[in-house]
N, C-alpha and C. Protein backbone atom coordinates (compact mmCIF):
# COMPACT_ATOMS: atom_id res chain seq x y z
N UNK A 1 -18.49 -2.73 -31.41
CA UNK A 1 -17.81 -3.16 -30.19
C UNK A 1 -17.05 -1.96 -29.60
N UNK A 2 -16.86 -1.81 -28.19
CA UNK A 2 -16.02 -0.71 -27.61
C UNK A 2 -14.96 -0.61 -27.85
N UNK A 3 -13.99 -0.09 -27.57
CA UNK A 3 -12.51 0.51 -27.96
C UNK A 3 -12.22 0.72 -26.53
N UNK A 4 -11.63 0.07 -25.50
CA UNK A 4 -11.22 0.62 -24.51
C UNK A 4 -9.82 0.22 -24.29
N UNK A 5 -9.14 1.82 -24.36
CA UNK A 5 -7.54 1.65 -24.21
C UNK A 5 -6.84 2.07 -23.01
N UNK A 6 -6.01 2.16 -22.96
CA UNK A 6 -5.06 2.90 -22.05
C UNK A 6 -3.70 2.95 -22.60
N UNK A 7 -3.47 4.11 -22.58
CA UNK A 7 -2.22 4.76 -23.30
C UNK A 7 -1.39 5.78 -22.47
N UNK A 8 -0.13 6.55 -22.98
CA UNK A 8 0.16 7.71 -22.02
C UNK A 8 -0.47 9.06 -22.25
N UNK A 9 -0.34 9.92 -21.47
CA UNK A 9 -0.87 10.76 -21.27
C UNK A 9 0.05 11.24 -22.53
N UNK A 10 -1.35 12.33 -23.34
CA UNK A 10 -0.31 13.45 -24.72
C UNK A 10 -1.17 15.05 -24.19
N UNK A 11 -0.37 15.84 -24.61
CA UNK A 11 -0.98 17.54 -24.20
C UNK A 11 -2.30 17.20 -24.96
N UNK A 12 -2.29 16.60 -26.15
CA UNK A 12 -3.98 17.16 -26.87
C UNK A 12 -4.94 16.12 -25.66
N UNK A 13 -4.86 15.63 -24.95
CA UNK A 13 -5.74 14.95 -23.68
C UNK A 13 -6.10 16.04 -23.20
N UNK A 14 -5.35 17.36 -22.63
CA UNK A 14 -5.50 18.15 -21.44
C UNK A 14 -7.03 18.28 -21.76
N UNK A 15 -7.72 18.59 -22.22
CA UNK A 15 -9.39 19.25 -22.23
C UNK A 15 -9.50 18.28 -21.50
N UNK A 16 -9.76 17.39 -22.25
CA UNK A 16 -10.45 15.97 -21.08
C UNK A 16 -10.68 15.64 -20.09
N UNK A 17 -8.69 15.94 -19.80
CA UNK A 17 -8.65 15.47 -17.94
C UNK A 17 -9.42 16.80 -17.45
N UNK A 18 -9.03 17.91 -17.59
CA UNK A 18 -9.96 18.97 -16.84
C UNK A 18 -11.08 18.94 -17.14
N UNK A 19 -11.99 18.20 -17.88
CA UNK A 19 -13.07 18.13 -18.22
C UNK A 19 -13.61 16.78 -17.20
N UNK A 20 -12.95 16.13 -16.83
CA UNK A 20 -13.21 15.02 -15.79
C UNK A 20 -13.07 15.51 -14.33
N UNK A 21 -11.77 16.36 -14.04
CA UNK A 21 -11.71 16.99 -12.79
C UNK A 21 -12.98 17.54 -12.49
N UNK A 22 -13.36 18.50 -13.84
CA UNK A 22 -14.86 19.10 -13.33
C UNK A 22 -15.89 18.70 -13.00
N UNK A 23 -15.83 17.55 -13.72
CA UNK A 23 -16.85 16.92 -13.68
C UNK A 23 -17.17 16.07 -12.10
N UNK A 24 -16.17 16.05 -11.40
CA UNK A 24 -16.05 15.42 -10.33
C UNK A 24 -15.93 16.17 -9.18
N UNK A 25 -16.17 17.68 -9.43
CA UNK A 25 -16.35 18.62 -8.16
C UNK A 25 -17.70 18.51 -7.56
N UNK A 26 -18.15 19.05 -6.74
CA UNK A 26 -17.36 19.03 -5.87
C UNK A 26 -16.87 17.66 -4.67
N UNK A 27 -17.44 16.67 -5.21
CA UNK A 27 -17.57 15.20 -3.90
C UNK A 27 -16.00 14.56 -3.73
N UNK A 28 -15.30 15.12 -5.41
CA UNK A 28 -13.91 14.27 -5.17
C UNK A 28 -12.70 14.92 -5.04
N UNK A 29 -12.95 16.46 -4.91
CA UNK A 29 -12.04 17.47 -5.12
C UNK A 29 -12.80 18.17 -4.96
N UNK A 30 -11.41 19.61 -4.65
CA UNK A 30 -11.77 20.71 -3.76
C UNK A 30 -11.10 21.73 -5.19
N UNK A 31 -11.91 22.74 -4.79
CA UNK A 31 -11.71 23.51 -6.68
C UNK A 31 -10.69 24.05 -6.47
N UNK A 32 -9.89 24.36 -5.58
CA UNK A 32 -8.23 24.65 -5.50
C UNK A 32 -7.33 23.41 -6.07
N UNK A 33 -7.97 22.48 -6.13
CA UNK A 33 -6.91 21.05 -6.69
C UNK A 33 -6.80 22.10 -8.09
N UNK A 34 -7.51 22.42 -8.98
CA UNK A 34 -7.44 22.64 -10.74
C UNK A 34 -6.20 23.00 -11.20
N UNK A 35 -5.67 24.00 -10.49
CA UNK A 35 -4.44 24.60 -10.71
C UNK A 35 -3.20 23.32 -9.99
N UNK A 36 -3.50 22.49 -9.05
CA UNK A 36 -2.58 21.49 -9.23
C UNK A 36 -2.67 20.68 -10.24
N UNK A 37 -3.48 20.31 -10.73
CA UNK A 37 -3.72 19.51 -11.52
C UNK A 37 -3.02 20.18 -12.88
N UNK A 38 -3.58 21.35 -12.86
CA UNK A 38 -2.88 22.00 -14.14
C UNK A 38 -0.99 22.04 -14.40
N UNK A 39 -0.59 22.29 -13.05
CA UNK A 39 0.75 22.84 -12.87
C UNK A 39 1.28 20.83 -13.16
N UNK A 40 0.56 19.58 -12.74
CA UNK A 40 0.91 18.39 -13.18
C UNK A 40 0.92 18.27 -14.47
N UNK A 41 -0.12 18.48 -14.88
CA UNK A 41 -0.28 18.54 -16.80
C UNK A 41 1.01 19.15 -17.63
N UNK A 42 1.06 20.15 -16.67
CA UNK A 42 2.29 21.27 -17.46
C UNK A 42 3.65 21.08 -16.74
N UNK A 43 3.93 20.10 -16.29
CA UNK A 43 5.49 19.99 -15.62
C UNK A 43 5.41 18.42 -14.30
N UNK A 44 5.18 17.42 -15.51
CA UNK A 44 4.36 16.42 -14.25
C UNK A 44 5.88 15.84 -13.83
N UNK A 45 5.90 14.71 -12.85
CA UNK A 45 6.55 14.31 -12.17
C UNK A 45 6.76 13.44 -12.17
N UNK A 46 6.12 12.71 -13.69
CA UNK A 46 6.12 11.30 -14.03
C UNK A 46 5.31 10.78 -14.87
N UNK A 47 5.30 9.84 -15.63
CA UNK A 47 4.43 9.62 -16.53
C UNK A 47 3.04 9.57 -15.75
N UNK A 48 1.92 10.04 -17.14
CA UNK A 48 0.55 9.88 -16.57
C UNK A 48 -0.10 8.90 -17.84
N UNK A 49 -1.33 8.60 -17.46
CA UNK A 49 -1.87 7.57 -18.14
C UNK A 49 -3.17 8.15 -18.72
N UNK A 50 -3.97 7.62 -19.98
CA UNK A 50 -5.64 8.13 -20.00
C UNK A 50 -6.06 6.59 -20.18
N UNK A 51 -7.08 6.52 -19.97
CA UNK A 51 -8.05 5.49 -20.57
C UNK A 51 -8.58 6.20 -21.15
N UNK A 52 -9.09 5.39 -22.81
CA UNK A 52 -10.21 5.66 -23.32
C UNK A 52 -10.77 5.05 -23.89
N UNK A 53 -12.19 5.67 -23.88
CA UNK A 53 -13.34 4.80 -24.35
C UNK A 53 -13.91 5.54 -25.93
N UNK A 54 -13.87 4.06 -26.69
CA UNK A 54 -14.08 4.55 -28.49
C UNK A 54 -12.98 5.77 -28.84
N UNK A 55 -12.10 6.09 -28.56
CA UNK A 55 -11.97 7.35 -28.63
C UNK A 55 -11.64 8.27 -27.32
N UNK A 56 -12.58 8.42 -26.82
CA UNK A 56 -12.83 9.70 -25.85
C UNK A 56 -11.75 9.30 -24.41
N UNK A 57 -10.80 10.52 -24.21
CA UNK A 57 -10.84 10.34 -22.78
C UNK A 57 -11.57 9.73 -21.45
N UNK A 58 -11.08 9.28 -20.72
CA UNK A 58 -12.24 9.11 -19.98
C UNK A 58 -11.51 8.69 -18.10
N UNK A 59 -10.36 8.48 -18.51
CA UNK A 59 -9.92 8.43 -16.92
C UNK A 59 -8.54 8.94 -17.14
N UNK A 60 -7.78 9.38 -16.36
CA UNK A 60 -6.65 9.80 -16.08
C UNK A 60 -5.51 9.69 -15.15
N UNK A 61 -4.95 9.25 -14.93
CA UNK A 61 -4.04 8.77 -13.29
C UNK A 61 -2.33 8.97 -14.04
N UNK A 62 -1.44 9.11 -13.14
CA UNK A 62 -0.10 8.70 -13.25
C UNK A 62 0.59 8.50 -11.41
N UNK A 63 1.97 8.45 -11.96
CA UNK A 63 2.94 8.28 -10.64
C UNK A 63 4.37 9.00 -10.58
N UNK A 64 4.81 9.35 -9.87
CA UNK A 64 5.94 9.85 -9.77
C UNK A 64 7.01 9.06 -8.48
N UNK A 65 7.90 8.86 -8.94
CA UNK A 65 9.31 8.10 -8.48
C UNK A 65 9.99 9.22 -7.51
N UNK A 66 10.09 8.56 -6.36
CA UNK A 66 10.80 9.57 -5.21
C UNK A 66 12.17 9.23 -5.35
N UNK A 67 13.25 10.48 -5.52
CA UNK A 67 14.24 9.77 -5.72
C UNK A 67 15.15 9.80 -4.23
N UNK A 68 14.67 9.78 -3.31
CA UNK A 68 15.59 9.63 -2.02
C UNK A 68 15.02 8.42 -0.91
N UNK A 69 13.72 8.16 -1.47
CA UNK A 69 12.78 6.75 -1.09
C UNK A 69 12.75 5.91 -1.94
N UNK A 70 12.24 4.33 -1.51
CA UNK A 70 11.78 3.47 -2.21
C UNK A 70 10.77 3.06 -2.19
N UNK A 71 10.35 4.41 -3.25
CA UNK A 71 8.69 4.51 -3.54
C UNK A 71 8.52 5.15 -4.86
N UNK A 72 7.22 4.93 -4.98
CA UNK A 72 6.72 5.64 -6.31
C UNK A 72 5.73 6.01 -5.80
N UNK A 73 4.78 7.39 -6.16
CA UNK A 73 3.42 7.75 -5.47
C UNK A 73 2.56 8.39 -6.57
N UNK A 74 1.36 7.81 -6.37
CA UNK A 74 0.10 7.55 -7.66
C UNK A 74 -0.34 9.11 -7.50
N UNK A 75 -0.30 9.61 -8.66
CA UNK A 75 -0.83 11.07 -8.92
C UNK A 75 -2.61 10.97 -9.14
N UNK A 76 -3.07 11.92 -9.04
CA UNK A 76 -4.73 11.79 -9.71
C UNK A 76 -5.23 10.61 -9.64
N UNK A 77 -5.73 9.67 -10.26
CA UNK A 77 -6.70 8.63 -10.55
C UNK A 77 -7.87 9.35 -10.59
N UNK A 78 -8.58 9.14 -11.65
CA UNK A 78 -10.01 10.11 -11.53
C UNK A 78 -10.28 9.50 -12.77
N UNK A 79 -11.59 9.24 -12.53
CA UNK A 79 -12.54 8.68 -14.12
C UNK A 79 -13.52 9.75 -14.46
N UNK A 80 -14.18 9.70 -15.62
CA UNK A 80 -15.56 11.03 -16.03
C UNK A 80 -16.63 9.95 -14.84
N UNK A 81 -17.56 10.99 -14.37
CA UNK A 81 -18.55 10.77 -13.99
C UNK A 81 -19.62 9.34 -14.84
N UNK A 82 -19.32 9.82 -15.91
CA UNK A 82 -20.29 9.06 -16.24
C UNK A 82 -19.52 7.00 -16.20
N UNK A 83 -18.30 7.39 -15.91
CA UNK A 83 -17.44 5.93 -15.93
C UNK A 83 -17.31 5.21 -14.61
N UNK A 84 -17.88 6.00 -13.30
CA UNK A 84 -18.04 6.06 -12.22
C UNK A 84 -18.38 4.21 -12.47
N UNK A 85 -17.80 3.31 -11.64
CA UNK A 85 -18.16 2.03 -11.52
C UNK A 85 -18.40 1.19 -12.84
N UNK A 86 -17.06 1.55 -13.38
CA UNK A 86 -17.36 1.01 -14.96
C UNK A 86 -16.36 -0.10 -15.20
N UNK A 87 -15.45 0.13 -13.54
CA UNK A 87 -14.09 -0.53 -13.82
C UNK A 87 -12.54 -0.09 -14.11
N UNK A 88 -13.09 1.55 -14.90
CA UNK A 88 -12.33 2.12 -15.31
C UNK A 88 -11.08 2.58 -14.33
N UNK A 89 -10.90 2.64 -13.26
CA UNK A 89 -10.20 3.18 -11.97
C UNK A 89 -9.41 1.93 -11.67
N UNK A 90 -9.55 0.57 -11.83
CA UNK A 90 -9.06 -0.44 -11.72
C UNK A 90 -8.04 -1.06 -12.38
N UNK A 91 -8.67 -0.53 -14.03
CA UNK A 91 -7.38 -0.82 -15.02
C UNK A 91 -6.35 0.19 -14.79
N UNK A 92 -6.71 1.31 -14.57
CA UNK A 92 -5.92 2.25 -14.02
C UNK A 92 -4.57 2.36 -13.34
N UNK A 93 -5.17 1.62 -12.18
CA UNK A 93 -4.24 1.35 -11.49
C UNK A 93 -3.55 0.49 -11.52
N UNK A 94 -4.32 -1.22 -12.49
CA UNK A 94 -3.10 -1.87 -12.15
C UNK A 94 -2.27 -1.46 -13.51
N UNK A 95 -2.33 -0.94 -14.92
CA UNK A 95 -1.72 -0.25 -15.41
C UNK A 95 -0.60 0.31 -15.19
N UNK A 96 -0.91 1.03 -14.04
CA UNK A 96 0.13 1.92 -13.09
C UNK A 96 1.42 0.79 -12.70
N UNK A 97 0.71 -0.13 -12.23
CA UNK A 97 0.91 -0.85 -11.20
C UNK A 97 1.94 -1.40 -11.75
N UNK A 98 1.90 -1.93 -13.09
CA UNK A 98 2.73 -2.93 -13.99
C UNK A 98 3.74 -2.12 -14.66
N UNK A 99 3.16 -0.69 -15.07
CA UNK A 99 4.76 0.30 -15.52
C UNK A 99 5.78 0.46 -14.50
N UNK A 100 4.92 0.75 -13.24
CA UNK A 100 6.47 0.51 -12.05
C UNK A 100 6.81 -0.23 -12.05
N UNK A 101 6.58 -1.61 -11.70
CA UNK A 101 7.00 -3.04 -11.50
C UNK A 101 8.24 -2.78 -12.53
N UNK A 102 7.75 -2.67 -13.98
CA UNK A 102 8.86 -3.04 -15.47
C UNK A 102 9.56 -1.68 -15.17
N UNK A 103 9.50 -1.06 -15.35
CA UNK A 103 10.19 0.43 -15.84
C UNK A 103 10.65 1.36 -14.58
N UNK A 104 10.17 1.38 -13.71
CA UNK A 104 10.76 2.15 -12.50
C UNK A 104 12.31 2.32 -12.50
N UNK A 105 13.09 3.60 -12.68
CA UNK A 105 14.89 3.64 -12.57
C UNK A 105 14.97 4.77 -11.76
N UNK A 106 15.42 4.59 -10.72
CA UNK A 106 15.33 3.00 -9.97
C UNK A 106 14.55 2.32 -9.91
N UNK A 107 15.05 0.96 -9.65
CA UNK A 107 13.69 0.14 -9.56
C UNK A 107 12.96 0.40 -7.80
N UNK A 108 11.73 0.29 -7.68
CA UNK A 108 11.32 0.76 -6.64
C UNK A 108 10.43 -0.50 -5.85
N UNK A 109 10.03 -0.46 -4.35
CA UNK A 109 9.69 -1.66 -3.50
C UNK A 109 7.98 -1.15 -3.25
N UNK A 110 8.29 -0.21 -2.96
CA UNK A 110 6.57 0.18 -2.65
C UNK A 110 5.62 1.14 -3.75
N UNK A 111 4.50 1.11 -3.64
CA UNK A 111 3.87 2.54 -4.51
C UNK A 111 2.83 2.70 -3.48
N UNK A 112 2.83 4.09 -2.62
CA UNK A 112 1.92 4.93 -1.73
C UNK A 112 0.70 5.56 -3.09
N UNK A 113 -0.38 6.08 -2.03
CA UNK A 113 -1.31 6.97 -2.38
C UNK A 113 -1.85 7.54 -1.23
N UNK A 114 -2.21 8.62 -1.57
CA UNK A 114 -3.17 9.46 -0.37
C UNK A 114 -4.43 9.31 -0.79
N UNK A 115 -5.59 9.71 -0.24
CA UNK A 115 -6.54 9.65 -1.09
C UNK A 115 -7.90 9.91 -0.45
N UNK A 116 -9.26 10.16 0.18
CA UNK A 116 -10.02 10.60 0.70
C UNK A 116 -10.74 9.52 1.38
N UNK A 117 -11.78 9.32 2.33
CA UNK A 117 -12.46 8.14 2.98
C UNK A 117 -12.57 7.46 1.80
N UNK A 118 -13.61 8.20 1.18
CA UNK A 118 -15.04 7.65 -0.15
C UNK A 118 -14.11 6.32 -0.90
N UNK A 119 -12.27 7.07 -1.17
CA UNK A 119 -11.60 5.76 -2.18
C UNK A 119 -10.88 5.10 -1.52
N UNK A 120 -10.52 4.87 -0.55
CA UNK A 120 -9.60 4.41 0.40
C UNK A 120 -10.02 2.72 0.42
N UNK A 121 -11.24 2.48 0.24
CA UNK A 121 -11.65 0.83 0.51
C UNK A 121 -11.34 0.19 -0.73
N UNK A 122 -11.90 1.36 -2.21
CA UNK A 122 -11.25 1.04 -3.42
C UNK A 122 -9.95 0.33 -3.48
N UNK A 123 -8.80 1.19 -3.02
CA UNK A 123 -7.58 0.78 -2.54
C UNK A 123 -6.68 -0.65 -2.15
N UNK A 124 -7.68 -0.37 -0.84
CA UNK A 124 -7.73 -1.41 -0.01
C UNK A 124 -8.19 -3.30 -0.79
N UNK A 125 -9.55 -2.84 -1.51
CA UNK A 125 -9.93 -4.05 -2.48
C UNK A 125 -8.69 -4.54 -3.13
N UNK A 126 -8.07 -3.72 -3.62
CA UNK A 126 -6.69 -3.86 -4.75
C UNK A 126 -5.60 -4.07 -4.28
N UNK A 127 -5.46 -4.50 -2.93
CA UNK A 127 -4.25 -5.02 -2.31
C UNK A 127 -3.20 -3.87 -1.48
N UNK A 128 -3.89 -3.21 -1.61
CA UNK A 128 -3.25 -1.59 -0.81
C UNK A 128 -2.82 -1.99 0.61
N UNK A 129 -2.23 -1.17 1.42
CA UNK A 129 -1.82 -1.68 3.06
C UNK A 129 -2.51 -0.42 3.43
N UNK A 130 -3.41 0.06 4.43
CA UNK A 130 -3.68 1.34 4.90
C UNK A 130 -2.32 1.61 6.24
N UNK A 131 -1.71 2.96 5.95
CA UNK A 131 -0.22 3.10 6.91
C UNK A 131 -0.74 3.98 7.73
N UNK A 132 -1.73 4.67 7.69
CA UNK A 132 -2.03 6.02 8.35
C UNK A 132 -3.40 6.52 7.90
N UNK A 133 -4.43 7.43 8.70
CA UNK A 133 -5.26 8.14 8.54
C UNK A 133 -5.01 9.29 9.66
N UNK A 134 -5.12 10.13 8.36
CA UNK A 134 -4.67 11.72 9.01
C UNK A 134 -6.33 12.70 8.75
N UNK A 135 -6.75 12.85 10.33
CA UNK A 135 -8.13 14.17 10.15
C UNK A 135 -7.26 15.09 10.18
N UNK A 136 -8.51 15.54 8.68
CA UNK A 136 -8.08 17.02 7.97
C UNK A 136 -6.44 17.14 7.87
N UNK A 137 -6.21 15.86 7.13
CA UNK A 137 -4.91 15.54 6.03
C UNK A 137 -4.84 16.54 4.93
N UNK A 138 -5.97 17.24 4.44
CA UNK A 138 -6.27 17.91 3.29
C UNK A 138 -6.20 19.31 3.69
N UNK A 139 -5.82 20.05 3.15
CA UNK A 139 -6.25 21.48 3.13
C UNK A 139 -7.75 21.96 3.41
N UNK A 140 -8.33 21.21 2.67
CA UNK A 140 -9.59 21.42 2.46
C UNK A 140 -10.21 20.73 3.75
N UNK A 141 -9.53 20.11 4.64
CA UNK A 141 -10.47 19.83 5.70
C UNK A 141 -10.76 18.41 5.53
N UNK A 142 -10.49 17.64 4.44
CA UNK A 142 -10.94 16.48 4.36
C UNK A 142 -9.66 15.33 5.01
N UNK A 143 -10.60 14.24 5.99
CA UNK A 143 -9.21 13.65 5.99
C UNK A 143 -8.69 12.66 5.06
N UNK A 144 -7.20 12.36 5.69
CA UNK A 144 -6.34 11.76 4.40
C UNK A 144 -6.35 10.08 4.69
N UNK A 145 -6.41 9.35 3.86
CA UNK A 145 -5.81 8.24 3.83
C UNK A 145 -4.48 7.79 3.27
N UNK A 146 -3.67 7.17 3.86
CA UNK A 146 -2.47 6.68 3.38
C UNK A 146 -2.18 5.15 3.16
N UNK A 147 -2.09 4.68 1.87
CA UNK A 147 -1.96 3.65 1.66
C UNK A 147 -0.93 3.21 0.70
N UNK A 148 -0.61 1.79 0.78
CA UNK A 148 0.64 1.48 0.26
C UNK A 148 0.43 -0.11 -0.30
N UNK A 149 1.47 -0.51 -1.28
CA UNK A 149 1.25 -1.34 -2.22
C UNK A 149 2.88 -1.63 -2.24
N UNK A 150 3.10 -3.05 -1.37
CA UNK A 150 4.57 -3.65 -1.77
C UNK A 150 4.60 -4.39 -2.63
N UNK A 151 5.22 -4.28 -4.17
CA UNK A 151 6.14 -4.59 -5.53
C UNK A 151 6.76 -5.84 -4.96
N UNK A 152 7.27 -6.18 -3.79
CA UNK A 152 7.68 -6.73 -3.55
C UNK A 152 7.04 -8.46 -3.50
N UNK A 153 6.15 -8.49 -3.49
CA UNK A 153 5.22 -9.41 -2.74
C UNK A 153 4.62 -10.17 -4.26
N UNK A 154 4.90 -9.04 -4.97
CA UNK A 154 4.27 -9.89 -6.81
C UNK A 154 4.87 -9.63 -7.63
N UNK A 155 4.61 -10.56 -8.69
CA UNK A 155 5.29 -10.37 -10.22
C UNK A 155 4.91 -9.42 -11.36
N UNK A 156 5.68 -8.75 -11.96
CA UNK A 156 5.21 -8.17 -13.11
C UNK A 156 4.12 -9.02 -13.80
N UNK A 157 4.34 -10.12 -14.04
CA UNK A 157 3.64 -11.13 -14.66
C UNK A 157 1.72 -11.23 -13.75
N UNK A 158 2.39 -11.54 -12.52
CA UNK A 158 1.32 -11.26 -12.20
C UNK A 158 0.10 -9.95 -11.60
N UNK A 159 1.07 -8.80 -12.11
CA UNK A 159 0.42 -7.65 -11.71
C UNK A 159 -0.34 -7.66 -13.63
N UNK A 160 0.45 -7.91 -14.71
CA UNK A 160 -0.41 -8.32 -16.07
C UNK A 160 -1.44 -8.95 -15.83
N UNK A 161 -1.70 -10.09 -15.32
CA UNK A 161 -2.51 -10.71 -15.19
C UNK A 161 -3.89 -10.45 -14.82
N UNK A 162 -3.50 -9.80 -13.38
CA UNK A 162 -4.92 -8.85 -12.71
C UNK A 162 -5.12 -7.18 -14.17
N UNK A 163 -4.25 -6.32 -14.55
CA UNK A 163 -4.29 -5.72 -15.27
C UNK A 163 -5.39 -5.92 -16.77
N UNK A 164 -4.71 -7.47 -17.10
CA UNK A 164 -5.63 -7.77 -18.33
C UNK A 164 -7.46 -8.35 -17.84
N UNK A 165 -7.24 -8.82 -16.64
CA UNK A 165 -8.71 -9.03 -16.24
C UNK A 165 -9.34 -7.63 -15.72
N UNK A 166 -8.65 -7.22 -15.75
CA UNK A 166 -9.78 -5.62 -15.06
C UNK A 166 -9.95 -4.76 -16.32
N UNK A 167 -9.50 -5.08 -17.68
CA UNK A 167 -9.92 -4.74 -18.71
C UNK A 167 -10.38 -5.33 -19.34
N UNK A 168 -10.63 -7.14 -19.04
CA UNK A 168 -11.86 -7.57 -19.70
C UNK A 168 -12.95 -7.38 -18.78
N UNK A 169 -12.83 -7.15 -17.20
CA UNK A 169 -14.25 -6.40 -16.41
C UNK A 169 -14.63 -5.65 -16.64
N UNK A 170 -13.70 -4.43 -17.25
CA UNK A 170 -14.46 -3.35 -17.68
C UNK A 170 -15.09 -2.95 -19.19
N UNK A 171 -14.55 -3.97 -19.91
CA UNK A 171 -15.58 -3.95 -21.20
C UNK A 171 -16.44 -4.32 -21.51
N UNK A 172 -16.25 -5.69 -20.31
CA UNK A 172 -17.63 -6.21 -20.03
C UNK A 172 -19.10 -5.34 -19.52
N UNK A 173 -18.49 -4.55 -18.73
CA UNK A 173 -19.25 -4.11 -17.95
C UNK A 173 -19.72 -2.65 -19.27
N UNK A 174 -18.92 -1.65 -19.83
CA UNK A 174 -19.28 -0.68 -20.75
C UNK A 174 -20.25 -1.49 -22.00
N UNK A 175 -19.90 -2.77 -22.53
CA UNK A 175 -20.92 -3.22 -23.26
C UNK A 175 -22.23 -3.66 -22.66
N UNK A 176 -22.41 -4.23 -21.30
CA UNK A 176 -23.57 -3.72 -20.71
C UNK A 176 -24.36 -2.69 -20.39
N UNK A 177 -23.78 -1.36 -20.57
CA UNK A 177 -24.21 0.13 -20.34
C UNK A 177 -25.45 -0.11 -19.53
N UNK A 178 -26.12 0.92 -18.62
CA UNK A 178 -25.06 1.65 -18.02
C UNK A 178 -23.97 1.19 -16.87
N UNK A 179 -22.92 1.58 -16.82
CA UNK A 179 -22.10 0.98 -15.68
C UNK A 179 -22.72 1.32 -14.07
């Protein structure tokens, strides 16, 4: 049977996540992200998360708490290629979703993300608000999406709820292979 967890992010992960960043160049990132990504790994801004499968790394996301807003804003989200539509991006987030809700100090009302066309509907599926689309939001030329998620509107309880079903979707779905 699979092993699919989600835990916090530990330094012996780092191969992984950069081993997933890479794996996801160039359609989901621009190869100047690496060194952000790195400088997050090495001085992040908030807890980060992995999923994994049997073992193995396999997705990565966290958030960081603004402390002059009432917000929190989702770092990375990125799964390995091969987890691409596995579900894995879903537990992810509501993961995310449920450590702010409980643990946020301050406690916080909204959680933003930026994020590219391709994930923006992802988002959106998951109860996101779209606030803005910015062409060539990105450095790289790509434009930005801005989306947002009011805390306000649900329960811890019920952000668990969707949380524990998007990890029985997604084991469902990895014991079907391929995703």
């Amino acid at each position: 049977m699979t092993q699919l967890r989600v835990r916090p992010y530990d330094e012996a992960d780092r191969a992984g996540v950069l081993a997933i960043f890479d794996g996801n160049l160039p359609e989901y990132f621009g190869a100047g992200d690496r060194e952000w990504l790195i400088q997050t790994l090495d001085e992040p801004d908030g807890p980060g998360f992995v999923v994994t499968v049997d073992g193995k790394v396999a997705a990565f996301g966290g958030y960081e708490l603004w402390e002059h807003y009432n917000k929190a804003l989702l770092y990375w989200g990125m799964a390995a290629r091969g987890y691409h539509r596995c579900g894995l991006g879903k537990l992810l987030l509501f993961e995310r979703l449920v450590h702010i809700a409980q643990y946020a100090d301050p406690p916080t009302r909204y959680v933003t993300v930026d994020t590219s066309p391709a994930i923006a509907p992802f988002f959106r599926h998951c109860g996101f608000e779209e606030m803005a689309v910015w062409p060539e939001g990105y450095r790289s030329g790509m434009t930005m999406h801005e989306l947002r998620f009011d805390l306000a509107g649900v329960t811890v309880a019920d952000l668990a709820v969707r949380r524990d079903a998007a990890h029985a979707e997604a084991l469902a779905r990895l014991e079907r292979q391929p995703c």
